[in-house]
Protein backbone atom coordinates (compact mmCIF):
# COMPACT_ATOMS: atom_id res chain seq x y z
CA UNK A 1 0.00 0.00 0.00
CA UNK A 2 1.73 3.65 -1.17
CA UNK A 3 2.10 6.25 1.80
CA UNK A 4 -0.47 9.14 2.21
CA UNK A 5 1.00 12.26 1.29
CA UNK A 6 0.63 15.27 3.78
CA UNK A 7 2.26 18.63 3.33
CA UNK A 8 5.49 17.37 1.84
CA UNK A 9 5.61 14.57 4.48
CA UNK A 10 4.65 11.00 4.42
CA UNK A 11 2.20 9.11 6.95
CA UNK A 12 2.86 5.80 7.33
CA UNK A 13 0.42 3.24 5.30
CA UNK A 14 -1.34 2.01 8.47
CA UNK A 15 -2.60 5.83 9.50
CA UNK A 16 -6.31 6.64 8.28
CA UNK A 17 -7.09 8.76 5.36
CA UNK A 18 -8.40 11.51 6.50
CA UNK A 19 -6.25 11.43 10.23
CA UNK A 20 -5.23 14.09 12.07
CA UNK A 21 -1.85 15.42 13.89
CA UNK A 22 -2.74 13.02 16.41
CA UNK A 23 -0.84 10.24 14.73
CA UNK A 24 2.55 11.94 15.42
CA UNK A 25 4.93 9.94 12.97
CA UNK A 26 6.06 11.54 9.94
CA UNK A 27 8.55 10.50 7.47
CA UNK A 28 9.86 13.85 5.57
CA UNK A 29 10.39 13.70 1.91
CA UNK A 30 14.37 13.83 1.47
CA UNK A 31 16.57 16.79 0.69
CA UNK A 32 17.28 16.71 -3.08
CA UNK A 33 21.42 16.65 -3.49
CA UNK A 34 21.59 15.15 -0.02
CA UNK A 35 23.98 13.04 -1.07
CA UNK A 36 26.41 15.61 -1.94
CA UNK A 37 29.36 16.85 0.90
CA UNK A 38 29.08 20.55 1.60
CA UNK A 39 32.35 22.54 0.14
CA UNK A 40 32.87 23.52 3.76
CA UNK A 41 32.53 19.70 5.04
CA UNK A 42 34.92 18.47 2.77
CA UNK A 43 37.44 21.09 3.65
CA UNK A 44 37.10 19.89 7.47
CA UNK A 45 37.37 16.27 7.02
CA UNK A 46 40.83 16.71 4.91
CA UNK A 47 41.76 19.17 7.86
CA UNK A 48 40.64 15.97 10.92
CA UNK A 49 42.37 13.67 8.75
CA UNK A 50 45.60 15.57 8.31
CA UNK A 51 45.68 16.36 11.76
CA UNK A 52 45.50 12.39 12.45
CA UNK A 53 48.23 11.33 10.21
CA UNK A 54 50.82 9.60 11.76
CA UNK A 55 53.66 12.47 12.96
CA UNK A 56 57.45 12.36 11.91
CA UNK A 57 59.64 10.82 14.19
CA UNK A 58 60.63 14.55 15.00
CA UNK A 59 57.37 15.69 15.65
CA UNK A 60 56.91 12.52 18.56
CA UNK A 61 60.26 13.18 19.66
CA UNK A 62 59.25 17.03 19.99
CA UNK A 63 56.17 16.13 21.66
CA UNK A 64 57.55 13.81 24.52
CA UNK A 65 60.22 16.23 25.33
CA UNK A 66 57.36 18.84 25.82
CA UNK A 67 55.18 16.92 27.73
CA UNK A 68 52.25 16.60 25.18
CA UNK A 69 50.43 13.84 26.46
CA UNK A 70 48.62 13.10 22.90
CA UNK A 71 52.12 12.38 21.19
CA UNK A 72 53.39 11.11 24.07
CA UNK A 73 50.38 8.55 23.64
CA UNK A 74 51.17 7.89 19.84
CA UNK A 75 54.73 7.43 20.69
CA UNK A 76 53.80 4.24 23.39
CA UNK A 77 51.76 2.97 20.80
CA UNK A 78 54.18 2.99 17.97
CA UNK A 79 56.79 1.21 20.70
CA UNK A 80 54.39 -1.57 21.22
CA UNK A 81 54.00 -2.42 17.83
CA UNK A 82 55.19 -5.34 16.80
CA UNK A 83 55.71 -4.00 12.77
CA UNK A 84 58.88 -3.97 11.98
CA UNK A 85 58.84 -0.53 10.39
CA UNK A 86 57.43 0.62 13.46
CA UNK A 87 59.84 -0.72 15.49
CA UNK A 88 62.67 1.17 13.31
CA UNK A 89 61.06 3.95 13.92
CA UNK A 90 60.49 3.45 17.77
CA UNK A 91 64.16 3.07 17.87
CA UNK A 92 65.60 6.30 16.42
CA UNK A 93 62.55 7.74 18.71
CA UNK A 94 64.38 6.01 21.94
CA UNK A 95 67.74 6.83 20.76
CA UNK A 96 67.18 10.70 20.77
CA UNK A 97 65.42 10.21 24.06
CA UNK A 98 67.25 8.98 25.83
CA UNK A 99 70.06 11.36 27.40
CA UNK A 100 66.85 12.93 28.63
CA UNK A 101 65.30 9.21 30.47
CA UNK A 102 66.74 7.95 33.75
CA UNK A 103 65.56 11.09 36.33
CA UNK A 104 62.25 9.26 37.61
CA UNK A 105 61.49 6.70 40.68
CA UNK A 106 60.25 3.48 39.53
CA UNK A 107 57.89 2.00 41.81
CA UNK A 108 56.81 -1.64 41.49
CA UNK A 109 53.58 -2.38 42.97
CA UNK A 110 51.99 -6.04 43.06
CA UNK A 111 49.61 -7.75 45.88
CA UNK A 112 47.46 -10.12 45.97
CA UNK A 113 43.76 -10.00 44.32
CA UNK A 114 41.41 -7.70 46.08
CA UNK A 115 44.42 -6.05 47.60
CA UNK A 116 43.18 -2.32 46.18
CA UNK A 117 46.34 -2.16 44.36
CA UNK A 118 44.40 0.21 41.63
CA UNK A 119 42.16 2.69 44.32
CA UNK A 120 45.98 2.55 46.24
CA UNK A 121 47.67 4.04 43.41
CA UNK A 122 44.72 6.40 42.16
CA UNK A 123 44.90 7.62 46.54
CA UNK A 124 49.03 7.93 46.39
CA UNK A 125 49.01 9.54 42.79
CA UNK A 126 46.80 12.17 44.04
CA UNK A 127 48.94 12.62 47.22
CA UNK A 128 51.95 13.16 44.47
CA UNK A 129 49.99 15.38 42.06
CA UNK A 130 49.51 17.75 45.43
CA UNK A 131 52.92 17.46 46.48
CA UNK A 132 53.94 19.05 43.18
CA UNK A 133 55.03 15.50 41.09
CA UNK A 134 54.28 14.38 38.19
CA UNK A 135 52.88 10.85 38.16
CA UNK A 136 52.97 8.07 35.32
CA UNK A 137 50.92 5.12 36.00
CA UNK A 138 52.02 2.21 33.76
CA UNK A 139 48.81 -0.61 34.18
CA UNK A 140 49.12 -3.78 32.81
CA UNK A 141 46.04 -5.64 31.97
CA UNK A 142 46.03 -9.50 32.01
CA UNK A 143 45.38 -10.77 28.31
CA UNK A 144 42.89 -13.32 27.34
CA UNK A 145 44.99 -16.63 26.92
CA UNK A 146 41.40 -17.59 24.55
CA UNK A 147 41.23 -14.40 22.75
CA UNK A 148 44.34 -12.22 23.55
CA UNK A 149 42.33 -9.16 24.45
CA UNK A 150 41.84 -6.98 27.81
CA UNK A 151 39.45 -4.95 29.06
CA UNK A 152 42.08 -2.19 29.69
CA UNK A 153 39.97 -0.60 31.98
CA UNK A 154 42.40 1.30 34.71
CA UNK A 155 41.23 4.91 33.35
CA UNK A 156 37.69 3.85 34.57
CA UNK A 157 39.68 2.28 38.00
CA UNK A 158 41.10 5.28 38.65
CA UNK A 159 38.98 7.88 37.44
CA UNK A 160 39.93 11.22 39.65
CA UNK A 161 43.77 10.34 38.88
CA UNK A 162 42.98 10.38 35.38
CA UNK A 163 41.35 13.69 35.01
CA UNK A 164 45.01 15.40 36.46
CA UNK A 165 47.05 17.02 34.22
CA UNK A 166 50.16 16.28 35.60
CA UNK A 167 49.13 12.31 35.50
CA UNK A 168 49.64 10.12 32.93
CA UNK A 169 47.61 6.48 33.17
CA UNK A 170 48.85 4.10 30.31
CA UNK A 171 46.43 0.30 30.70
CA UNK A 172 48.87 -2.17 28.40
CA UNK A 173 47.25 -5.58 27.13
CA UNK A 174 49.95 -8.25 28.44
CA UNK A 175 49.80 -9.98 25.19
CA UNK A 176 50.05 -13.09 27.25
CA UNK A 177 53.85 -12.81 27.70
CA UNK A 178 55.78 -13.65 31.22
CA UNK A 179 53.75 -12.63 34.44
CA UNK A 180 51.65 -10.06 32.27
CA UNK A 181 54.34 -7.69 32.11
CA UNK A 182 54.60 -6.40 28.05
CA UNK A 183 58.30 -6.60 26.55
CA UNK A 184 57.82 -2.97 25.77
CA UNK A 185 56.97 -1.70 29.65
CA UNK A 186 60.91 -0.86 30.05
CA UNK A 187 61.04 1.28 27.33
CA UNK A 188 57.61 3.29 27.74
CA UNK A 189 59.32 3.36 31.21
CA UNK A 190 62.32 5.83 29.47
CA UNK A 191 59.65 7.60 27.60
CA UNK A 192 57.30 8.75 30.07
CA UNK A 193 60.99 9.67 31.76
CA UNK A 194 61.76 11.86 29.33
CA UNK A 195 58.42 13.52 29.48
CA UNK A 196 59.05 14.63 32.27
CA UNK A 197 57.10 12.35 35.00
CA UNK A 198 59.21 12.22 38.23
CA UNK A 199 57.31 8.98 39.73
CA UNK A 200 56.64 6.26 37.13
CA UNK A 201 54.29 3.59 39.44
CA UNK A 202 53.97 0.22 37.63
CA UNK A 203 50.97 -2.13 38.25
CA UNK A 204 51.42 -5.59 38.09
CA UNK A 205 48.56 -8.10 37.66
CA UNK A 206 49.86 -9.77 40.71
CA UNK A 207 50.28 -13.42 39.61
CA UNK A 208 52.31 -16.25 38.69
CA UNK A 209 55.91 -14.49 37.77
CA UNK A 210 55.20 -10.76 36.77
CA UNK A 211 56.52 -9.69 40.37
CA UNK A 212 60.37 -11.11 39.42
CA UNK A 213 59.72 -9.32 36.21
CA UNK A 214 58.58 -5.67 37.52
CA UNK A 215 61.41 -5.87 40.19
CA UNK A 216 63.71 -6.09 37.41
CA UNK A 217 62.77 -2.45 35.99
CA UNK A 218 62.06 -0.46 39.39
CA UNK A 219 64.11 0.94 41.97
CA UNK A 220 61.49 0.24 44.80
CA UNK A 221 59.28 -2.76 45.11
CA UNK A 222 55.95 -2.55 47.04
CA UNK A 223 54.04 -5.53 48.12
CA UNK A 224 49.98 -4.75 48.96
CA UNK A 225 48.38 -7.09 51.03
CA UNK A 226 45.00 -7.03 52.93
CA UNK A 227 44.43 -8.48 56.63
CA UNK A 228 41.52 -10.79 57.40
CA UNK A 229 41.92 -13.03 54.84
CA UNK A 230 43.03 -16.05 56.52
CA UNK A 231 46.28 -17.15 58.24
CA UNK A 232 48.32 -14.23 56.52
CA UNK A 233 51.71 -15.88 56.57
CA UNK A 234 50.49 -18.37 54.39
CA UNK A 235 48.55 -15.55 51.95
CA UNK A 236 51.13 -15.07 49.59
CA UNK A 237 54.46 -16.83 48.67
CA UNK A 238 57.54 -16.22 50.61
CA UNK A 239 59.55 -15.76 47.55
CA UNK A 240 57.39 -12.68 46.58
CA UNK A 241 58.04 -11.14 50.28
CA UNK A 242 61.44 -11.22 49.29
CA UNK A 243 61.63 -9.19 46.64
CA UNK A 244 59.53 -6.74 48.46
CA UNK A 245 61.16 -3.22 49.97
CA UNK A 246 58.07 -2.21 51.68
CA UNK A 247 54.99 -4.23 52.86
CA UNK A 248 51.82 -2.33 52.88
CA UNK A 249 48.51 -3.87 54.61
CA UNK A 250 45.29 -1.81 52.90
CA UNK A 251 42.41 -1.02 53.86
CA UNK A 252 43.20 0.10 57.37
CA UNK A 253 40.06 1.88 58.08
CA UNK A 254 36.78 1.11 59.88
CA UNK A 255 36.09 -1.84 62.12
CA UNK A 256 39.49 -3.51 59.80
CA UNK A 257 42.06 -1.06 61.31
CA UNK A 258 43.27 -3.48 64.53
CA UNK A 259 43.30 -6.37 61.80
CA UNK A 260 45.67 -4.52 59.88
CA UNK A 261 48.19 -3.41 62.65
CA UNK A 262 47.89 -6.86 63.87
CA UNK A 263 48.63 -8.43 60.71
CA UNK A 264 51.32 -5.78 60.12
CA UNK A 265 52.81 -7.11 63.09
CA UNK A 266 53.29 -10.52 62.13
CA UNK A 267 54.82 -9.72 59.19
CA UNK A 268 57.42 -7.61 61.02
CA UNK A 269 58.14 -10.29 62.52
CA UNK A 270 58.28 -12.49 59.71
CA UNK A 271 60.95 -9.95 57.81
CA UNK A 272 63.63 -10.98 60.56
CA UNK A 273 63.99 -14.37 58.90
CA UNK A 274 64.39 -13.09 55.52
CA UNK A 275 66.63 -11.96 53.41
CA UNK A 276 66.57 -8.15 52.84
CA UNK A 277 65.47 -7.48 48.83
CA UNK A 278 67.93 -4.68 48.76
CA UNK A 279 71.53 -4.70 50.42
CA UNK A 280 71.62 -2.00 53.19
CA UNK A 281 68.08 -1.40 53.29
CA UNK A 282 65.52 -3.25 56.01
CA UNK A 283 62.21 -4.31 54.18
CA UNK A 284 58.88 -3.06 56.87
CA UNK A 285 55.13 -3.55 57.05
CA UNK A 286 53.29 -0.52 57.27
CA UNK A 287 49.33 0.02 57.22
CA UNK A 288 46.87 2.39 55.19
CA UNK A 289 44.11 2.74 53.90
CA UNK A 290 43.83 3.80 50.14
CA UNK A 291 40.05 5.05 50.90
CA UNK A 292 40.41 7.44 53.61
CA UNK A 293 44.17 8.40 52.54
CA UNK A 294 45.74 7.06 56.12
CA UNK A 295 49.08 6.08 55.90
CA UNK A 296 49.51 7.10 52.44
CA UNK A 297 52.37 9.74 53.78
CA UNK A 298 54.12 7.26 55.97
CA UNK A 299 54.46 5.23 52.74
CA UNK A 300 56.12 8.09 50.57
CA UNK A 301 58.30 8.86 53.39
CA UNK A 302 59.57 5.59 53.71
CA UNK A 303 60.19 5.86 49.62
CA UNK A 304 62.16 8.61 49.62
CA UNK A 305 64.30 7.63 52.74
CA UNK A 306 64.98 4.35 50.53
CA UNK A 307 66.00 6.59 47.84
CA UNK A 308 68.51 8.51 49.95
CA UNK A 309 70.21 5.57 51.45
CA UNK A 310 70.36 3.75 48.56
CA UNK A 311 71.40 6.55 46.34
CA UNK A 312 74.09 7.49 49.39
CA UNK A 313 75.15 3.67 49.13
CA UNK A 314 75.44 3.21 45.80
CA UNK A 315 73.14 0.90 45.80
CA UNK A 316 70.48 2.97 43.69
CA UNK A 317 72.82 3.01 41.00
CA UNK A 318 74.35 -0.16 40.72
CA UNK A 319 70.78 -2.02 40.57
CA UNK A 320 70.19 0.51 37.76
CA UNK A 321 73.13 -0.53 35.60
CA UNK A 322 72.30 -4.42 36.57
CA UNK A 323 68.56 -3.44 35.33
CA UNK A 324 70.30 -2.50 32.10
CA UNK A 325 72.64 -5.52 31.40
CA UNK A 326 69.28 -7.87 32.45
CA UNK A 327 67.56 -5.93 29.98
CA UNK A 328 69.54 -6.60 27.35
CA UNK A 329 70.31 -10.57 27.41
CA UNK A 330 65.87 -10.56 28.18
CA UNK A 331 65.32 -9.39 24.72
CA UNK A 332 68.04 -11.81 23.35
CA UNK A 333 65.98 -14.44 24.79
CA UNK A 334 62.65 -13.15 23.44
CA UNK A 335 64.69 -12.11 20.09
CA UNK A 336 65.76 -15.60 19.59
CA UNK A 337 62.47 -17.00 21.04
CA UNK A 338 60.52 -15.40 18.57
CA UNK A 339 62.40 -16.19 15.34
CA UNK A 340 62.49 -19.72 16.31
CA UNK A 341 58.81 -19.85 16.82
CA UNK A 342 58.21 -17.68 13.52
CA UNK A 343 60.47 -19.74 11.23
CA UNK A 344 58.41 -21.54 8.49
CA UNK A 345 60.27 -25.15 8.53
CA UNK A 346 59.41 -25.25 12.21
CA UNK A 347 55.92 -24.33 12.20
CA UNK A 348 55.77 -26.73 9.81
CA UNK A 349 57.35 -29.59 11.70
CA UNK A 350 55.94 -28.49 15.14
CA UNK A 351 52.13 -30.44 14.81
CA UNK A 352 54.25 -33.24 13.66
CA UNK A 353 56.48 -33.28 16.17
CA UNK A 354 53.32 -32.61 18.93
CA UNK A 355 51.46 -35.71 17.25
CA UNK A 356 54.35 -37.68 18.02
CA UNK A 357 54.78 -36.82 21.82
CA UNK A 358 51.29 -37.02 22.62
CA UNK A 359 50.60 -40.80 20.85
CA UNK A 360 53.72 -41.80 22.99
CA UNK A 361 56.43 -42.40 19.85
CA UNK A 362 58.81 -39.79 21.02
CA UNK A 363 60.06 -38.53 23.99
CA UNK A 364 59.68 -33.81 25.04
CA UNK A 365 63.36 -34.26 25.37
CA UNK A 366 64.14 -35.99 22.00
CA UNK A 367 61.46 -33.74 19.98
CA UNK A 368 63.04 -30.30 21.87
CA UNK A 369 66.62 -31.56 20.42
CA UNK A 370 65.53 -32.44 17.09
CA UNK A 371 64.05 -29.14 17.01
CA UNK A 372 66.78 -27.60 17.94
CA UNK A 373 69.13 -29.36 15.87
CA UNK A 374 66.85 -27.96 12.88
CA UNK A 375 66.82 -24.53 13.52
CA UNK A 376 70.16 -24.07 14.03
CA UNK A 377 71.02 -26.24 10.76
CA UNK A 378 69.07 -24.09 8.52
């Protein structure tokens, strides 16, 4: 049935003849030449896309050096691409960076789940902000091992933090790789440095081996834990309190805060047995509560009194240069890693090979030598 036709406007085919403005649905007869862009429309959309066309490697390097958060963005993104003209690029980036990287604190911070490791940092980034610093938060979100995606949602975490200007929040998908800690985080690490943040506060996921990982790139390594959640020596692995500097139990507020000091007590305790993470320094629990902002003070005192000793020592320094040698033989590893992994004759062999182990005809250690003994023959 055709439309009724009503001052230039069309009712719909189930309105009576002769209806009135009651029935409120109209569909207006198109603009001729709609389809046509406006002169003035077409001159903005070659201006927006312009504007977003990837900058020179000058222009980023400009930008970071000036504190433009924007290019500074573009610049993290371009390091964790995995494209090798990217990474070229990245590079020569990195290379003119860095006599202007290495002035910041690193701060590790891990704990277990539920700790309030993100509403900690958001409450000690602020405290920072208002002491005059300015804070880089690097987040690492754990990847999907189904389909290697994250939610990447530490903006929304930490949303008063991320509305300062002199903060900089950067959520990284893990990709999957060791202890969700990205292969890149050491290098946005140099580049937030030379931005210009003087506390860069790394976020660990808080399982399996990112905390051996993230104490390999910071200065000062903070463990978060929370009291009243069972026998608390047994919480959390011993070999995690030992890379700590600094324990912190959260959440020290309300009808929790004698749980806390209590618990803080026992791991005082504890820390006698065990081997200090850093020579020269004593590793202490301490209390506060990310919510009310208690304690969160105490815990930047105790940071910058680590600094000074350590810096005083030596010791500052020397785990810096350590840092950089680790660095180096790590991407070796991944380097060498990857091209194995990438190389078309063993892709091609691999299912083989996996077919083999699994219907009991060979042997892991047999099929990782013969493996071996292809890749480096080709």
């Amino acid at each position: 049935m055709d439309k009724i036709k009503q001052n230039d406007s069309y009712l719909p085919d189930w309105v009576p003849e002769n209806a009135g403005s009651e029935f409120a649905i109209r569909v207006v007869k198109g603009v001729e030449g709609a389809n046509k862009i406006a002169p003035e429309a077409h001159r903005h959309s070659q201006n927006v896309g312009a504007r977003y066309k990837q900058p020179s490697t000058e222009d980023l390097v400009k930008g970071v050096l000036n504190g433009d958060r924007t290019l500074l963005a573009r610049t993290i993104t371009l390091i964790e691409s995995n494209s090798p003209t990217h990474r070229e690029k990245a590079q020569e980036i990195l290379k003119q960076i860095l006599p202007f990287s290495g002035k910041s604190l690193r701060i590790g911070i891990t704990g277990v789940p539920g700790a309030g490791k993100s509403t900690l940092i958001e409450s000690f980034g602020l405290y920072l902000i208002k002491a005059g610093y300015k804070v880089a938060v690097l987040a690492v979100d754990p990847s999907s091992t189904v389909t290697k995606g994250s939610i990447l949602g530490d903006k929304t975490r930490m949303e008063k933090l991320s509305r300062e200007n002199n903060c900089f929040i950067r959520p990284s998908p893990s990709g999957g790789t060791l202890g969700g800690v990205t292969r890149k985080s050491r290098e946005t690490i140099l580049v937030c440095e030379a931005a210009g943040y003087d506390v860069i506060l790394i976020e660990t996921v808080g399982v399996g081996q990112s905390e051996v990982t993230v104490r390999s790139m910071v200065d000062f390594f903070l463990l978060v834990l929370i009291a009243g959640a069972g026998d608390e020596l047994q919480g959390i692995k011993k070999g995690v309190i030992e890379l700590a500097d600094a324990l912190l139990i959260n959440k020290a507020d309300g009808d929790n805060i004698n749980k806390a000091k209590i618990a803080a007590a026992e791991y005082r305790n504890a820390l006698h047995y065990l081997q200090p993470a850093t020579k020269g320094w004593k590793t202490g629990a301490y209390t506060a509560s990310a919510l009310t902002g208690e304690g969160i003070d105490n815990l930047w005192n105790v940071i910058k009194t680590f600094e000074q000793q350590t810096k005083e020592s030596g010791v500052f320094e020397e785990r810096r240069k350590k840092q950089l040698l680790e660095w180096t033989f790590s991407m070796i590893e991944e380097s060498l890693k990857d091209k194995f992994y990438s190389h078309s004759s063993i892709k091609e062999i691999i299912p083989i090979i996996k077919e083999e182990i699994l219907n009991g005809k060979k042997v892991p250690t047999a099929a990782a030598e013969q493996l071996l003994a292809l890749f480096f023959n080709i």
